[in-house]
Protein backbone atom coordinates (compact mmCIF):
# COMPACT_ATOMS: atom_id res chain seq x y z
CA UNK A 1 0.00 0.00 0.00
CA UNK A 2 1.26 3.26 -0.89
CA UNK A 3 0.98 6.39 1.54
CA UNK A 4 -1.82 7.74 -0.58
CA UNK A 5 -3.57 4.53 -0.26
CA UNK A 6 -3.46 4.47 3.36
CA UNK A 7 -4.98 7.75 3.80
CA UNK A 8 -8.02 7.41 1.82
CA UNK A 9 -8.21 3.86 3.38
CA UNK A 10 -8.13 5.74 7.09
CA UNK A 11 -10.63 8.50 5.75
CA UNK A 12 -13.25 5.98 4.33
CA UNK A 13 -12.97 3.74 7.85
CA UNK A 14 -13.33 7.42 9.88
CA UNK A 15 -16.42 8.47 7.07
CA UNK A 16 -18.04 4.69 7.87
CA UNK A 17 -17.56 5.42 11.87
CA UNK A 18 -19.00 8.62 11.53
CA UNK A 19 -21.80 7.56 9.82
CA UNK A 20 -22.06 4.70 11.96
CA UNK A 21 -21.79 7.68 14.88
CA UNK A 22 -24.98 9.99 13.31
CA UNK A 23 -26.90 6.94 12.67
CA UNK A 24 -27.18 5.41 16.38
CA UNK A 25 -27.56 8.93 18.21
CA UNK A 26 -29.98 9.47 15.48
CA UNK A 27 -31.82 6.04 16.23
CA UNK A 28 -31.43 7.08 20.19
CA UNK A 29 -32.78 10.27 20.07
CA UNK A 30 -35.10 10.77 17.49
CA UNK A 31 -37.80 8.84 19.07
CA UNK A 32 -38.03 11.42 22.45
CA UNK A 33 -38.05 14.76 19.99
CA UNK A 34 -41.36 16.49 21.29
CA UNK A 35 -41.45 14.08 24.13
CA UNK A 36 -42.79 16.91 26.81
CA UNK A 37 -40.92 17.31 29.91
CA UNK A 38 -42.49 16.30 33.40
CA UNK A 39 -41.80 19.66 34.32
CA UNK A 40 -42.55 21.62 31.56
CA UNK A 41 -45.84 23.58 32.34
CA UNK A 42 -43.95 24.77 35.47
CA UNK A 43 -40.73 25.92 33.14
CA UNK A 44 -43.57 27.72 31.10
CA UNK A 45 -45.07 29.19 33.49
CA UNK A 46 -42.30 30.52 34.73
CA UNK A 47 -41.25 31.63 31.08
CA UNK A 48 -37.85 29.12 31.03
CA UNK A 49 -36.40 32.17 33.14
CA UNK A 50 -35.16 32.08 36.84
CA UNK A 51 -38.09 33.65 38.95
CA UNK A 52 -35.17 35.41 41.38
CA UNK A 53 -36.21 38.56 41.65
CA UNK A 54 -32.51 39.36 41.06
CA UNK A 55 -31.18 37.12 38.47
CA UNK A 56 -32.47 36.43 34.34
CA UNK A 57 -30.89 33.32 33.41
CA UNK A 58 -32.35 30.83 31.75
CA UNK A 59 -30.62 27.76 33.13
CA UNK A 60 -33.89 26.94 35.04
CA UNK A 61 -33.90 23.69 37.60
CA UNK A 62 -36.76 22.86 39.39
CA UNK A 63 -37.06 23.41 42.97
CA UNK A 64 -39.63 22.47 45.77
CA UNK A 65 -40.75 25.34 47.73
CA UNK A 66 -41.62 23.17 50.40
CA UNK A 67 -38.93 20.38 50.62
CA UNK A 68 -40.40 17.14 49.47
CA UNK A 69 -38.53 15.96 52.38
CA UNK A 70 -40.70 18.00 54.71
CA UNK A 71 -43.77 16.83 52.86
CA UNK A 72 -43.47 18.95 50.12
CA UNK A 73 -45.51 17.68 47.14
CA UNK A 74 -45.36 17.65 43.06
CA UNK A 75 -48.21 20.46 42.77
CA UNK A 76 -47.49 23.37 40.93
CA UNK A 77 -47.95 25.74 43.74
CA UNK A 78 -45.07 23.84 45.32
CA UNK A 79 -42.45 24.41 42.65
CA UNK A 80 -40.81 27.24 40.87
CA UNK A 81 -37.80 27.16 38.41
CA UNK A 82 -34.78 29.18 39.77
CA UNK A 83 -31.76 28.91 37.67
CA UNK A 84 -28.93 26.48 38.73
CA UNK A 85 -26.84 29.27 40.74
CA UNK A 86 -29.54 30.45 42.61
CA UNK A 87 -31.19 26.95 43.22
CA UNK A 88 -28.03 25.35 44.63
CA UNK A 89 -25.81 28.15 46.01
CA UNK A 90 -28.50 30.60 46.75
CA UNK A 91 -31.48 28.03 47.90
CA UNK A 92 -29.25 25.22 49.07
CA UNK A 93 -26.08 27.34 49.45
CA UNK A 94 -28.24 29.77 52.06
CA UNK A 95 -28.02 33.50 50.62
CA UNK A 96 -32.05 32.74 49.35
CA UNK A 97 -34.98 31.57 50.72
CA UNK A 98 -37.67 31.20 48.34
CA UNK A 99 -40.92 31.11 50.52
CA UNK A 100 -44.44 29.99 48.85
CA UNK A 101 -46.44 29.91 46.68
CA UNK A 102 -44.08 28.52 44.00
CA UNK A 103 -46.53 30.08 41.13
CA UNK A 104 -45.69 34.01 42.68
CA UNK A 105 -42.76 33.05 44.96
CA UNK A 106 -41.31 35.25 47.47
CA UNK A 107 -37.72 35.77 47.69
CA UNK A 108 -35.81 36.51 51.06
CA UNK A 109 -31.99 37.85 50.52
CA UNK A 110 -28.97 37.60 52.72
CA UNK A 111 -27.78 34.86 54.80
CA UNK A 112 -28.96 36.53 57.46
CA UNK A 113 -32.29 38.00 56.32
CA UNK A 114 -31.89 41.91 54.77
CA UNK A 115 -34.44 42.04 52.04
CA UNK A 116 -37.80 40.35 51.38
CA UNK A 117 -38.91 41.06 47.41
CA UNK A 118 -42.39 39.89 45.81
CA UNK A 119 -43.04 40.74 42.60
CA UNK A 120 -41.49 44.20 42.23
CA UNK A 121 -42.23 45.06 45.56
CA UNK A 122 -38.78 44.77 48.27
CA UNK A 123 -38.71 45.52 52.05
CA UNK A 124 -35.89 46.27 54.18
CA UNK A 125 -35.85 43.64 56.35
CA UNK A 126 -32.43 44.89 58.72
């Protein structure tokens, strides 16, 4: 085989993986295109944005108001979509405390307590 020969002999095996590539993550995917989330109508409701008061990313998690832990449940007026920063290291991470109803949450700021907001509206909580 001559140099040339094992190039195009390389390039047609890495063209056949390829294909071979597309065609099963293709056949694996295809079928849940359109499949609707579990969560969706929340992440819609919430307009795919975090509902921080503060914050307008659109890396939305769910979170349980109420922790299902603590007998928190699946119902919509248990669960808002705060983006991953402020769901794990705000929530979880204590600088936020999201307080129900998970449809029109309100948000409390500061580790220790400074500023409630709802809606548009923020008191001075120090």
């Amino acid at each position: 085989m001559t140099h040339s020969a094992d190039r195009a002999f390389v390039f047609t095996t890495l063209t056949s993986f390829i294909q071979f590539l597309c065609g099963s993550f293709w056949r694996t995917w295809v079928p849940t295109l359109g499949v609707s989330d579990k969560w969706e109508s929340i992440y819609r409701r919430d307009r795919y944005r975090c509902t921080s008061p503060v914050c307008h990313q659109r890396n939305v998690t769910l979170h349980h108001v109420e922790y299902r832990a603590s007998g928190g449940t699946d119902a919509p007026d248990n669960l808002t979509s705060p983006c991953a920063f402020c769901h794990l290291e705000g929530e979880h991470g204590g600088r936020l405390q999201i307080l129900p109803p998970g449809s029109n949450p309100t948000w409390v700021l500061g580790r220790r307590p400074i500023m409630r907001v709802h809606r548009r509206e923020r008191t001075l909580l120090a």
